[in-house]
PDB file of N, CA and C in Angstrom:
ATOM      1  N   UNK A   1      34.660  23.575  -8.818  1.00  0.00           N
ATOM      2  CA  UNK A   1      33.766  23.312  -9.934  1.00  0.00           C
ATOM      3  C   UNK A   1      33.437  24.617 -10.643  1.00  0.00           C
ATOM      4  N   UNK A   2      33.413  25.856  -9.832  1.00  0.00           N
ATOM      5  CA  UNK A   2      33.172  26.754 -10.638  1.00  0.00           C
ATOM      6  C   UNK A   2      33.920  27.718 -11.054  1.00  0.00           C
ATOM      7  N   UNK A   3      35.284  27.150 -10.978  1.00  0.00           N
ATOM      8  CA  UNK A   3      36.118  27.741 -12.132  1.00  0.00           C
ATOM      9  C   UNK A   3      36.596  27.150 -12.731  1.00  0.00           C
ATOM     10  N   UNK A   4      35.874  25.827 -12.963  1.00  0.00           N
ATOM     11  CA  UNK A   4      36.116  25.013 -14.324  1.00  0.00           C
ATOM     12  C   UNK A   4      35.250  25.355 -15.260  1.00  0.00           C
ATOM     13  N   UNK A   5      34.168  26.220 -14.810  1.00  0.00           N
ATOM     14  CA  UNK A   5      32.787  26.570 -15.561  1.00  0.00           C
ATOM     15  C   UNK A   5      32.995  27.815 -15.842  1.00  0.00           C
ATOM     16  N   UNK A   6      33.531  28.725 -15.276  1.00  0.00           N
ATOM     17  CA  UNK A   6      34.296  29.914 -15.700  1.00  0.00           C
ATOM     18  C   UNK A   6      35.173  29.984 -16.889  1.00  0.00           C
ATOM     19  N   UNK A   7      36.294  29.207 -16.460  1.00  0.00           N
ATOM     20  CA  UNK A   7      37.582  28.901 -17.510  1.00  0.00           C
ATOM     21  C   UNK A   7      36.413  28.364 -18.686  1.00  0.00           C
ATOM     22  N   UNK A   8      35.909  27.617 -18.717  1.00  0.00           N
ATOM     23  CA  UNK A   8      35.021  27.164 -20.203  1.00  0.00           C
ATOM     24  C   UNK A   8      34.539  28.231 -21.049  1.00  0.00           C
ATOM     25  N   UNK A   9      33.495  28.749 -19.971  1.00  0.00           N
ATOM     26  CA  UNK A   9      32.690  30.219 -20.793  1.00  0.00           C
ATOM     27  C   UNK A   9      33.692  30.770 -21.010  1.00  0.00           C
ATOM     28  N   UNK A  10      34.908  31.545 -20.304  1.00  0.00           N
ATOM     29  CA  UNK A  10      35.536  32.551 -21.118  1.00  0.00           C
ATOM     30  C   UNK A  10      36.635  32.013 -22.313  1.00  0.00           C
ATOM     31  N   UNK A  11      36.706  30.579 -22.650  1.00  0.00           N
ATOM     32  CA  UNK A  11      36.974  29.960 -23.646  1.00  0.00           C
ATOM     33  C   UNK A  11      36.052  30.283 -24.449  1.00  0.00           C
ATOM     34  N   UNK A  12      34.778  29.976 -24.155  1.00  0.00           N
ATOM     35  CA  UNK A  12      33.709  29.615 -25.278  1.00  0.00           C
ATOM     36  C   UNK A  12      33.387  31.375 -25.660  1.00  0.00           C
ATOM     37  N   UNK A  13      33.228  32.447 -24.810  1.00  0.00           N
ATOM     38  CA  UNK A  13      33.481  33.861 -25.412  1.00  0.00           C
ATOM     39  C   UNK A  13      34.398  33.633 -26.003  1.00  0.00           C
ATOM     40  N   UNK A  14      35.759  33.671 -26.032  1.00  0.00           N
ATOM     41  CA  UNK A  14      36.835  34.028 -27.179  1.00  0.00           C
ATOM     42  C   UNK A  14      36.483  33.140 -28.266  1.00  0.00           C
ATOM     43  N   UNK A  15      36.357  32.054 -28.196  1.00  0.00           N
ATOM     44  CA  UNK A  15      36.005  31.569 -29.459  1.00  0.00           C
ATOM     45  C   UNK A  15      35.114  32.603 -30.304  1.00  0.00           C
ATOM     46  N   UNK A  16      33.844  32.982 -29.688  1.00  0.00           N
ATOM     47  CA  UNK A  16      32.494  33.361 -30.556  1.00  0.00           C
ATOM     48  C   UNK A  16      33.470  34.908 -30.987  1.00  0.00           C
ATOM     49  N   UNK A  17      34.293  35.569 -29.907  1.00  0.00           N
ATOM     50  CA  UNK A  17      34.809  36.793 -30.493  1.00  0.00           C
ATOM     51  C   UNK A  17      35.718  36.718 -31.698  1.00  0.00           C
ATOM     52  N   UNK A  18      36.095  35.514 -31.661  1.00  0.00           N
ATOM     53  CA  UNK A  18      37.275  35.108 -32.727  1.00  0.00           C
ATOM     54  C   UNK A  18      36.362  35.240 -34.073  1.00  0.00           C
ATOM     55  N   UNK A  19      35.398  34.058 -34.133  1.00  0.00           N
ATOM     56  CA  UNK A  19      34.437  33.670 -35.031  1.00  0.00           C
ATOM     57  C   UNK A  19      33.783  35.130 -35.548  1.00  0.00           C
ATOM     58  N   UNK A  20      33.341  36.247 -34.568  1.00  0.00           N
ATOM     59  CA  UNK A  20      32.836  37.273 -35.026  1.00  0.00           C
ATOM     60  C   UNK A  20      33.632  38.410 -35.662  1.00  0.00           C
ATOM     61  N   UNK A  21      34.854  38.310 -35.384  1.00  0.00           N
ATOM     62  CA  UNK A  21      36.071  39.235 -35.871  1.00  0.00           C
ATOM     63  C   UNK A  21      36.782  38.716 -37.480  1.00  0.00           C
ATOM     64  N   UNK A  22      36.784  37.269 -37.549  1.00  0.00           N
ATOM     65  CA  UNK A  22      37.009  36.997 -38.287  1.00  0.00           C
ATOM     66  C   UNK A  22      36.608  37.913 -40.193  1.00  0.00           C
ATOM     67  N   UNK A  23      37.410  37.179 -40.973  1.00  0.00           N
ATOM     68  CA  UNK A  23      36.936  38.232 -42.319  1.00  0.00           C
ATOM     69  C   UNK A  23      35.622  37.373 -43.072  1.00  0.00           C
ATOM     70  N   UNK A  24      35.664  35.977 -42.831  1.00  0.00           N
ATOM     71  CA  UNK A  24      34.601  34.925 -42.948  1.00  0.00           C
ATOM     72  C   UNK A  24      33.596  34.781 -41.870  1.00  0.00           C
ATOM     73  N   UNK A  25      33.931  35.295 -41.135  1.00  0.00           N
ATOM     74  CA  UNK A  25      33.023  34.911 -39.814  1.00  0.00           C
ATOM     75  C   UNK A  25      31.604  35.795 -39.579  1.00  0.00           C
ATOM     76  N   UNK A  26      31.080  35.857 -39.184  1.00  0.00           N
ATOM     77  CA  UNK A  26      29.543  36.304 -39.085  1.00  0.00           C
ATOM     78  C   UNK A  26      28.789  36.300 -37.632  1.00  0.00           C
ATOM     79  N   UNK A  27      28.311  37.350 -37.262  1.00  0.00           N
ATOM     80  CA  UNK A  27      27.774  37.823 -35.873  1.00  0.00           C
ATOM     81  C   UNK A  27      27.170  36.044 -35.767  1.00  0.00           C
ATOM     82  N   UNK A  28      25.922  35.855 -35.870  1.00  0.00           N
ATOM     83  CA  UNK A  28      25.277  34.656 -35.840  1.00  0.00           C
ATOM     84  C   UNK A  28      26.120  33.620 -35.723  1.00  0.00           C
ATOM     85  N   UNK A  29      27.065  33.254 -36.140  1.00  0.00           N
ATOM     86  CA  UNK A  29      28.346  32.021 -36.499  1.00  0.00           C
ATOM     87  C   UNK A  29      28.871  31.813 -34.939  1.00  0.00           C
ATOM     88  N   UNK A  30      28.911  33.519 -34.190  1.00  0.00           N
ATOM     89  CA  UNK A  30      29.436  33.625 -33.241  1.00  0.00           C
ATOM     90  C   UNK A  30      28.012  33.310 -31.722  1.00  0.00           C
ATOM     91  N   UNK A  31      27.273  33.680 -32.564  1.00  0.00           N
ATOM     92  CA  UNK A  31      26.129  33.411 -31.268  1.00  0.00           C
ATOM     93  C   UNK A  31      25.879  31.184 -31.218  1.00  0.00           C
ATOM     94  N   UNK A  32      25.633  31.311 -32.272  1.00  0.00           N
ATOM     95  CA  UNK A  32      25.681  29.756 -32.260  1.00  0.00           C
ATOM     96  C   UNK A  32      26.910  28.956 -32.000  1.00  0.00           C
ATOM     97  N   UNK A  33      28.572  29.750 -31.801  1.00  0.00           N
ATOM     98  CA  UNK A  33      29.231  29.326 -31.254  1.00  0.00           C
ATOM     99  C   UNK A  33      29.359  29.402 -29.883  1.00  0.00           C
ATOM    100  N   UNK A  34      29.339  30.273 -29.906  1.00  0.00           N
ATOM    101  CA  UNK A  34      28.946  30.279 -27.892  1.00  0.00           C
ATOM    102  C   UNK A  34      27.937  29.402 -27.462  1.00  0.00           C
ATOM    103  N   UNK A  35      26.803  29.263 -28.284  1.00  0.00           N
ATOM    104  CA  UNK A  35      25.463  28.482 -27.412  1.00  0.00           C
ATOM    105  C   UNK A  35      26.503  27.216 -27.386  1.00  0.00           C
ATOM    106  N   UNK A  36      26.681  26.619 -28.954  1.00  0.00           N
ATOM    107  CA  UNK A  36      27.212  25.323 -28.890  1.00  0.00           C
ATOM    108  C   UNK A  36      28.155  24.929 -28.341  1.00  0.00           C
ATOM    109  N   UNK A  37      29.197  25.753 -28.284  1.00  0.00           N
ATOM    110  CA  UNK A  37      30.346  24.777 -27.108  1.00  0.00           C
ATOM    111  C   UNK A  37      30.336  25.882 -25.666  1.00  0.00           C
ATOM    112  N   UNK A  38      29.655  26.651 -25.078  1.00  0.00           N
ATOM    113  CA  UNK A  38      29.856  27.117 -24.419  1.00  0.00           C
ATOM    114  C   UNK A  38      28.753  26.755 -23.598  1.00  0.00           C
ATOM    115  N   UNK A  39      27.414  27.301 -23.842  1.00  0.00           N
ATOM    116  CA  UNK A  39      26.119  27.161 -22.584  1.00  0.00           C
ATOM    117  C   UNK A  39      25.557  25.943 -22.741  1.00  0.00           C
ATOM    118  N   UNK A  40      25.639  25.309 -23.892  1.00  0.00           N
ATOM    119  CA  UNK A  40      24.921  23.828 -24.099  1.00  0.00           C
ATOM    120  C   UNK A  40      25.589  23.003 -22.677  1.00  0.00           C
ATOM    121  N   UNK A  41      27.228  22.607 -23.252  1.00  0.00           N
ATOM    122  CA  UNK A  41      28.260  21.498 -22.600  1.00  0.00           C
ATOM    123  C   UNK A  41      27.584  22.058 -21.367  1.00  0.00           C
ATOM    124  N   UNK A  42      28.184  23.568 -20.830  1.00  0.00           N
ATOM    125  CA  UNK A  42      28.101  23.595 -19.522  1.00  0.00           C
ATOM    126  C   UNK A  42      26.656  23.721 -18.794  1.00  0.00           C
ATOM    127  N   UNK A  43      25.587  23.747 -19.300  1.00  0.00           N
ATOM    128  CA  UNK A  43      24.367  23.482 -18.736  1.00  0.00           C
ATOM    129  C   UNK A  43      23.831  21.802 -18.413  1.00  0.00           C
ATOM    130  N   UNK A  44      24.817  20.915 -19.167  1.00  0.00           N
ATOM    131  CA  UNK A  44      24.628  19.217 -19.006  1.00  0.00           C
ATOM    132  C   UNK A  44      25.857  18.895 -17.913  1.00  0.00           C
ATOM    133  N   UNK A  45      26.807  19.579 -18.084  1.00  0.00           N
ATOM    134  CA  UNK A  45      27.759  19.259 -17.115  1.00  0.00           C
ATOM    135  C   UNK A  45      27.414  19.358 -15.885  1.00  0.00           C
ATOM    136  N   UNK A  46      26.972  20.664 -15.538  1.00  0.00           N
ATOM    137  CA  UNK A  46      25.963  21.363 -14.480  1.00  0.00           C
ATOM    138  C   UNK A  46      24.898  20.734 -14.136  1.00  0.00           C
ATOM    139  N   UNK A  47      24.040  19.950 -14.882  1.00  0.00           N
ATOM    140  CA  UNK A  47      22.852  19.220 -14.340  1.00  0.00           C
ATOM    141  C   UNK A  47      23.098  18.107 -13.980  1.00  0.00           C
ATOM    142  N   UNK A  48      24.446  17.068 -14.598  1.00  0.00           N
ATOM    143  CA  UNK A  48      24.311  15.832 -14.524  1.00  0.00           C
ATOM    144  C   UNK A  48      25.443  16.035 -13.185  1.00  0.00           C
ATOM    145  N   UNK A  49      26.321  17.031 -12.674  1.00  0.00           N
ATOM    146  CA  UNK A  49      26.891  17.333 -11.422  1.00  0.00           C
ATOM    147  C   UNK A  49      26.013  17.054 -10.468  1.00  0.00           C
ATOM    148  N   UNK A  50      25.140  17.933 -10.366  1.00  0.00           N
ATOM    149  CA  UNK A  50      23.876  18.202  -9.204  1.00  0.00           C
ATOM    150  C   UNK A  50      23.287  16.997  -9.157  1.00  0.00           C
ATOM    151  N   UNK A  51      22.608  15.859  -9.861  1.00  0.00           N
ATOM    152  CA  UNK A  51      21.999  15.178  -9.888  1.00  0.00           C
ATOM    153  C   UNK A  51      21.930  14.375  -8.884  1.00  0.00           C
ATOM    154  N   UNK A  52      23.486  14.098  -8.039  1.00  0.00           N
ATOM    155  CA  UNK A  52      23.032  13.603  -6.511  1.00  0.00           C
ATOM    156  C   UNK A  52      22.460  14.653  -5.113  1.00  0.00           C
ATOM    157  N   UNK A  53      22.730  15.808  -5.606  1.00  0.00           N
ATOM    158  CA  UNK A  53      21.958  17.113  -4.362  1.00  0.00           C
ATOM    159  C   UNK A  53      21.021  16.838  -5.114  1.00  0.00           C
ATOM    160  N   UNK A  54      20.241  16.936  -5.663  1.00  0.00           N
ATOM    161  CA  UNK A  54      18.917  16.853  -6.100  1.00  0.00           C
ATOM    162  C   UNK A  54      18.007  15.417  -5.396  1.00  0.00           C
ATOM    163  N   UNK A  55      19.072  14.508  -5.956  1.00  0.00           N
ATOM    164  CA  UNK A  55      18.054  12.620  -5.516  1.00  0.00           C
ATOM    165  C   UNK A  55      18.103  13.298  -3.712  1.00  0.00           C
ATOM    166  N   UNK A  56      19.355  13.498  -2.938  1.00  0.00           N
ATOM    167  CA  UNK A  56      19.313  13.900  -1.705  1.00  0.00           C
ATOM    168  C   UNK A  56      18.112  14.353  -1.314  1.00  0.00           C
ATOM    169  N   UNK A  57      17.798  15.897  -1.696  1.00  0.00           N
ATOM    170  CA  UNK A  57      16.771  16.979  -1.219  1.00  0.00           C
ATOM    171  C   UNK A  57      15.509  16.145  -1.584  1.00  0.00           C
ATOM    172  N   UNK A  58      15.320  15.193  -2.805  1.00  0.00           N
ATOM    173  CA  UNK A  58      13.956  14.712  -3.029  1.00  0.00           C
ATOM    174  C   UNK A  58      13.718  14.026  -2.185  1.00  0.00           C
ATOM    175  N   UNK A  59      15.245  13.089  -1.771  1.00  0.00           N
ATOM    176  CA  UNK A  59      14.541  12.204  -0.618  1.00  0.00           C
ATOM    177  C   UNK A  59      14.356  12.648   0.830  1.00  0.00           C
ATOM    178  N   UNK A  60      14.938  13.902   1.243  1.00  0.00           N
ATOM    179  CA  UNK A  60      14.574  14.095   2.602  1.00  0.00           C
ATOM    180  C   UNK A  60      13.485  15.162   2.361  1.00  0.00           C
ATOM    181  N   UNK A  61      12.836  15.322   1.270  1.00  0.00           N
ATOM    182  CA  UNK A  61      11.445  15.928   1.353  1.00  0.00           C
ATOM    183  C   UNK A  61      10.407  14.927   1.540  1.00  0.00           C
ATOM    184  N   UNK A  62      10.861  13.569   0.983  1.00  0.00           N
ATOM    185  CA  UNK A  62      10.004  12.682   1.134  1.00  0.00           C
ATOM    186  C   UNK A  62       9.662  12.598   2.353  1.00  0.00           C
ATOM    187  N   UNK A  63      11.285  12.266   3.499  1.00  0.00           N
ATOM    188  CA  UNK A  63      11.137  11.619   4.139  1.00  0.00           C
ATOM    189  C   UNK A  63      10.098  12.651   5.193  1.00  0.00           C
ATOM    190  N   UNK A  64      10.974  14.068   5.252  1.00  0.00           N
ATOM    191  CA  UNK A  64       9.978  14.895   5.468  1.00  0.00           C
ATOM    192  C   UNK A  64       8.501  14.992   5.658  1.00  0.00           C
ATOM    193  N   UNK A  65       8.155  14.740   4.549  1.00  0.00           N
ATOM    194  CA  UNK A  65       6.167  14.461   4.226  1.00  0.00           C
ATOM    195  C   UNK A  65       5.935  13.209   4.650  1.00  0.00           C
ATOM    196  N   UNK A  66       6.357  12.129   4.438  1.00  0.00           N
ATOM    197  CA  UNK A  66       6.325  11.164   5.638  1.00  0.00           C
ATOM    198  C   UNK A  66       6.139  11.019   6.628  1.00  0.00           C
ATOM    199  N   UNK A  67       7.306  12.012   7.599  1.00  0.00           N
ATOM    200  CA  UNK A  67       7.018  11.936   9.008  1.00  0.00           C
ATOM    201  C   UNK A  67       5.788  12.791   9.640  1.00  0.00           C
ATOM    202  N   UNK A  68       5.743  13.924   8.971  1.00  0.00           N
ATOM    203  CA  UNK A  68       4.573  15.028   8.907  1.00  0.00           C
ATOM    204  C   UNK A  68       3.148  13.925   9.045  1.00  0.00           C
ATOM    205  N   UNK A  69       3.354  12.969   8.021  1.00  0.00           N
ATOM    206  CA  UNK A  69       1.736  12.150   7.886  1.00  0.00           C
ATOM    207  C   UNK A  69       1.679  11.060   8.901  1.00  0.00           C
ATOM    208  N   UNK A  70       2.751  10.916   9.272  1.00  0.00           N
ATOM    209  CA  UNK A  70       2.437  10.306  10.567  1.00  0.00           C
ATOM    210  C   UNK A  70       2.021  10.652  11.796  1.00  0.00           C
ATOM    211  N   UNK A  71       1.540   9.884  12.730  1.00  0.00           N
ATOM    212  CA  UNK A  71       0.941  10.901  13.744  1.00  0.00           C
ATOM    213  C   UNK A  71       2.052  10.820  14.671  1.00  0.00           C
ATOM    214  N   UNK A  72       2.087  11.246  15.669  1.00  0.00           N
ATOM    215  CA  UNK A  72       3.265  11.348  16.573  1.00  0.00           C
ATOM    216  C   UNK A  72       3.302  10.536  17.407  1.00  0.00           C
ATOM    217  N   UNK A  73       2.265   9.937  17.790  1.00  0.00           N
ATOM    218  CA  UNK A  73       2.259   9.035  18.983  1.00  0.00           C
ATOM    219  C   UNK A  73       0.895   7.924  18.858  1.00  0.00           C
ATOM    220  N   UNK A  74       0.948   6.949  17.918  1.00  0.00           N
ATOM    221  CA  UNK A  74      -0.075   6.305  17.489  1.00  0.00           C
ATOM    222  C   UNK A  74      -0.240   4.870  18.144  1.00  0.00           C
ATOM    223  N   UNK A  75       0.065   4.767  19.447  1.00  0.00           N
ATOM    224  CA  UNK A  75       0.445   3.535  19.809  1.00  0.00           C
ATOM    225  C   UNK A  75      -0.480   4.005  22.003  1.00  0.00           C
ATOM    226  N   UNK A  76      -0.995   3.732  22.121  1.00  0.00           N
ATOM    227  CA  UNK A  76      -1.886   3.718  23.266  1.00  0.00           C
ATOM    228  C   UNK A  76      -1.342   2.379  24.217  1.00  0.00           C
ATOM    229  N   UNK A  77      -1.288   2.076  25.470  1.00  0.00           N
ATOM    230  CA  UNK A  77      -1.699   0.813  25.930  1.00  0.00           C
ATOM    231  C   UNK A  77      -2.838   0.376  25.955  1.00  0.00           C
ATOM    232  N   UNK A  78      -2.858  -1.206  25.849  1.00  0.00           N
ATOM    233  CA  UNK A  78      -4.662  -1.416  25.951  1.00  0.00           C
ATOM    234  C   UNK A  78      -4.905  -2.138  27.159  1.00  0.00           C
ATOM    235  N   UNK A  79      -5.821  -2.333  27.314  1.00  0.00           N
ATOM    236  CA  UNK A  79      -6.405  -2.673  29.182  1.00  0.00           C
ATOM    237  C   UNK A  79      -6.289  -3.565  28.935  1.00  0.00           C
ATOM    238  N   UNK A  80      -6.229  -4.730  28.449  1.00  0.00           N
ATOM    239  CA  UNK A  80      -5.943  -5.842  28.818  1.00  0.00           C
ATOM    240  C   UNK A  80      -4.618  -6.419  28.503  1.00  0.00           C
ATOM    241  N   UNK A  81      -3.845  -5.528  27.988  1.00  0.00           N
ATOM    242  CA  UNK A  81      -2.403  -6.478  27.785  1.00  0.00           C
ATOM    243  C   UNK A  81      -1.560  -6.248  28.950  1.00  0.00           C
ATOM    244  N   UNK A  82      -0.562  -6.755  28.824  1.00  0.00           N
ATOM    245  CA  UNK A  82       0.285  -7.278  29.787  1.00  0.00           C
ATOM    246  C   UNK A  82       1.292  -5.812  30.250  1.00  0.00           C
ATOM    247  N   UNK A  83       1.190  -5.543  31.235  1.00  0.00           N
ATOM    248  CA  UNK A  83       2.260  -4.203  31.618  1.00  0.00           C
ATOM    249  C   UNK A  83       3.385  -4.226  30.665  1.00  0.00           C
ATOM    250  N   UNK A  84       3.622  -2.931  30.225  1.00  0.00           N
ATOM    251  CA  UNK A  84       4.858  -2.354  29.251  1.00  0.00           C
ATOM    252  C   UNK A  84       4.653  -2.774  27.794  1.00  0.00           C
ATOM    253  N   UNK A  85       3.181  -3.383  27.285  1.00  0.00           N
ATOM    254  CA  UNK A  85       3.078  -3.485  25.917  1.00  0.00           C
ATOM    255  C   UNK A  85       2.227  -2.628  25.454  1.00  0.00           C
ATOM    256  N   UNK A  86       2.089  -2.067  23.895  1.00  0.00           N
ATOM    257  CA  UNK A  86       0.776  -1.271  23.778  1.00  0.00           C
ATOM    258  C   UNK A  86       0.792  -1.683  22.544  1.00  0.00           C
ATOM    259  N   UNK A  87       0.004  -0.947  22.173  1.00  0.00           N
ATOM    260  CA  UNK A  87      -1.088  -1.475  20.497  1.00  0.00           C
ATOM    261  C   UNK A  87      -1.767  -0.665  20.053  1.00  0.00           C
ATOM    262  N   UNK A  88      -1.758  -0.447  18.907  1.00  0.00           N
ATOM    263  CA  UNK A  88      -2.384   0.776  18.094  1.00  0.00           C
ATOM    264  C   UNK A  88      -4.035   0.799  18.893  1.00  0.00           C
ATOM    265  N   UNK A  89      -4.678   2.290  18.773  1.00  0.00           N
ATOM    266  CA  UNK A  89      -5.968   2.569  19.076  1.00  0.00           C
ATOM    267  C   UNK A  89      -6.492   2.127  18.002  1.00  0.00           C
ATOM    268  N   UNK A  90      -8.240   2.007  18.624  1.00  0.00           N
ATOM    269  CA  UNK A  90      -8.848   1.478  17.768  1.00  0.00           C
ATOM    270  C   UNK A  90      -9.664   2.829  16.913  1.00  0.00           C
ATOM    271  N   UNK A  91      -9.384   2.095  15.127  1.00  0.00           N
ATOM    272  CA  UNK A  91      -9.987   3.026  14.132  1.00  0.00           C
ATOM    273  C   UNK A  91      -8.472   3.943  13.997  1.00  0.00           C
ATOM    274  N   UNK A  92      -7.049   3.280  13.663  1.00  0.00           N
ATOM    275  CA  UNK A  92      -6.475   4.455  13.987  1.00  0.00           C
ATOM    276  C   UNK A  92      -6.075   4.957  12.800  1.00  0.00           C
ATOM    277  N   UNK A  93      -6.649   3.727  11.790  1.00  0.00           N
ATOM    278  CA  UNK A  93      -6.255   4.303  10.046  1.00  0.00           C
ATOM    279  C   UNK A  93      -6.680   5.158   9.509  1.00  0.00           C
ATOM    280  N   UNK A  94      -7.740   6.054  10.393  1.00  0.00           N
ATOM    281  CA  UNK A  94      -8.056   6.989   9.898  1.00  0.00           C
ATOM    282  C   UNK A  94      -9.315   6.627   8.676  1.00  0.00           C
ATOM    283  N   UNK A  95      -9.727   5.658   8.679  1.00  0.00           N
ATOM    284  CA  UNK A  95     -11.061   5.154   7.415  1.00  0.00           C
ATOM    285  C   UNK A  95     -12.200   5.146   8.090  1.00  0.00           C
ATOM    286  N   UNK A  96     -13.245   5.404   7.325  1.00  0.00           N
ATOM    287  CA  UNK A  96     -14.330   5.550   8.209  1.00  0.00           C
ATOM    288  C   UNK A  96     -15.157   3.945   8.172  1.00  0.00           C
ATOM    289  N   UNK A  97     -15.548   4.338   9.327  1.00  0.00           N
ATOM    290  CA  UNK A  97     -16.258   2.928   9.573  1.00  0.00           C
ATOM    291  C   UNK A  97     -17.056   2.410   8.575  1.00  0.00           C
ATOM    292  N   UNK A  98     -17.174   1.004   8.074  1.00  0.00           N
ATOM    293  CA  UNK A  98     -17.895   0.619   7.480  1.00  0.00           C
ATOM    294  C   UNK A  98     -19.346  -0.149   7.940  1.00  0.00           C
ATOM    295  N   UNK A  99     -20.471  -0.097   7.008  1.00  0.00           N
ATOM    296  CA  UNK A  99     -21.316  -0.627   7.548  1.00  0.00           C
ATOM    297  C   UNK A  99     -22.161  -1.792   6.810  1.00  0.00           C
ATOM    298  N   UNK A 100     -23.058  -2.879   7.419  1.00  0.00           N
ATOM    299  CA  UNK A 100     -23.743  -3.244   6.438  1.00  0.00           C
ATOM    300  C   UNK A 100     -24.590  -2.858   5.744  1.00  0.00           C
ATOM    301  N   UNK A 101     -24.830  -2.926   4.464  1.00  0.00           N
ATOM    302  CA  UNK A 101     -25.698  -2.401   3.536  1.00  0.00           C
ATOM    303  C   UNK A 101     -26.874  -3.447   3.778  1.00  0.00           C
ATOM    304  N   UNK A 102     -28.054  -2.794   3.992  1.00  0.00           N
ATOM    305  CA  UNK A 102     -29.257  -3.881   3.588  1.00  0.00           C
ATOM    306  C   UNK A 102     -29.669  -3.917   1.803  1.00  0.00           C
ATOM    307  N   UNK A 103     -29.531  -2.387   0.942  1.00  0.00           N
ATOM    308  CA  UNK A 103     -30.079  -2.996  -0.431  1.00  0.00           C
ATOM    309  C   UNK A 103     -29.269  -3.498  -1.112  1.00  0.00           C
ATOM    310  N   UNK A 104     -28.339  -4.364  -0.818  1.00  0.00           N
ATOM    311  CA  UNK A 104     -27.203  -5.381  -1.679  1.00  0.00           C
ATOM    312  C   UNK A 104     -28.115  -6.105  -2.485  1.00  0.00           C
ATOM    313  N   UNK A 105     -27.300  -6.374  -3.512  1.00  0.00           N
ATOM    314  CA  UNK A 105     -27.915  -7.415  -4.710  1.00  0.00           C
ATOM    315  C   UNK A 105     -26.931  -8.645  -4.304  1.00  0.00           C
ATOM    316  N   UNK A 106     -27.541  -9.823  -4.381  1.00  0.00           N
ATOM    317  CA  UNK A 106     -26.709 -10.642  -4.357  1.00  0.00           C
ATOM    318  C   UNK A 106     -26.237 -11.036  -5.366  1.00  0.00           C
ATOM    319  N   UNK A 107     -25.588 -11.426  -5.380  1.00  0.00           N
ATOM    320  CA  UNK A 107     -24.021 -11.893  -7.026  1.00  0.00           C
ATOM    321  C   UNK A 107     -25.144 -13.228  -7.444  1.00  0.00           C
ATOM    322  N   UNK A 108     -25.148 -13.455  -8.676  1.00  0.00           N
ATOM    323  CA  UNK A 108     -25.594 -14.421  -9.516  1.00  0.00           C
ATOM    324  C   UNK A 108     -24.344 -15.350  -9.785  1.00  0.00           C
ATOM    325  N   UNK A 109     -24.685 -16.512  -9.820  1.00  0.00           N
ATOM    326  CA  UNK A 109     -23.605 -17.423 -10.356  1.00  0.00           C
ATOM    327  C   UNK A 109     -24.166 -18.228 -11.650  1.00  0.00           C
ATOM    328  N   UNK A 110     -23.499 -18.273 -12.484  1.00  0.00           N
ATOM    329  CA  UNK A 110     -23.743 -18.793 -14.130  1.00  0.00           C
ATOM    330  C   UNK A 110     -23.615 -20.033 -13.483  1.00  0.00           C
ATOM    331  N   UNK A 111     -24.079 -21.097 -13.928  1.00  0.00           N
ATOM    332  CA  UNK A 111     -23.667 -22.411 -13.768  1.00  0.00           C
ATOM    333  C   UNK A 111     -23.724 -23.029 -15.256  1.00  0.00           C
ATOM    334  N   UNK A 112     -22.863 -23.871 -15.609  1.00  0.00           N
ATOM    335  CA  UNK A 112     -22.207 -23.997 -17.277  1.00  0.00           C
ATOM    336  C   UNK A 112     -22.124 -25.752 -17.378  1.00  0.00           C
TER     337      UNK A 112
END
């Protein structure tokens, strides 16, 4: 791949040297020829290449931060089940306990 990206640029230089040597041709003529068929093409060619190493690395960063947020061992036996089963501890979502509120308003209902 990257001496297909080589062979291009030093296409796309001779062009802009051509364009700048020329008796019509003009420094600028030659910079905007190089951008345009030289670093443009090969900067889309180049991105839309990569685009599966990229989805890859995003997803094993995911999966990465994923496993990180998991805990390692979230599964306890509980005293009353049956030998060789277990079951999450209790509170293991990590939320804090909730409680009852005594100054609740109670909900009004329209009746129509």
């Amino acid at each position: 791949m990257y001496l297909v990206i080589l062979a291009w640029l030093y296409i796309a230089v001779l062009m802009a040297v051509a364009e700048a040597m020329n008796h019509n041709g003009t420094l600028l003529g030659a910079i905007v020829t190089f951008f345009l068929y030289g670093l443009v093409p090969i900067a889309l060619v180049i991105y839309l290449m990569t685009t599966p190493m990229r989805r890859k690395a995003r997803a094993k960063a995911e999966a990465a931060a994923a496993s990180a947020a998991r805990p390692a061992d979230a599964t306890v036996p509980a005293e009353n089940a049956a030998p060789g089963t277990v079951s999450a501890p209790p509170d293991a979502g990590g939320m804090a306990p909730g409680a009852a509120e005594a100054d609740r308003v109670a909900a009004v209902r329209e009746e129509a």
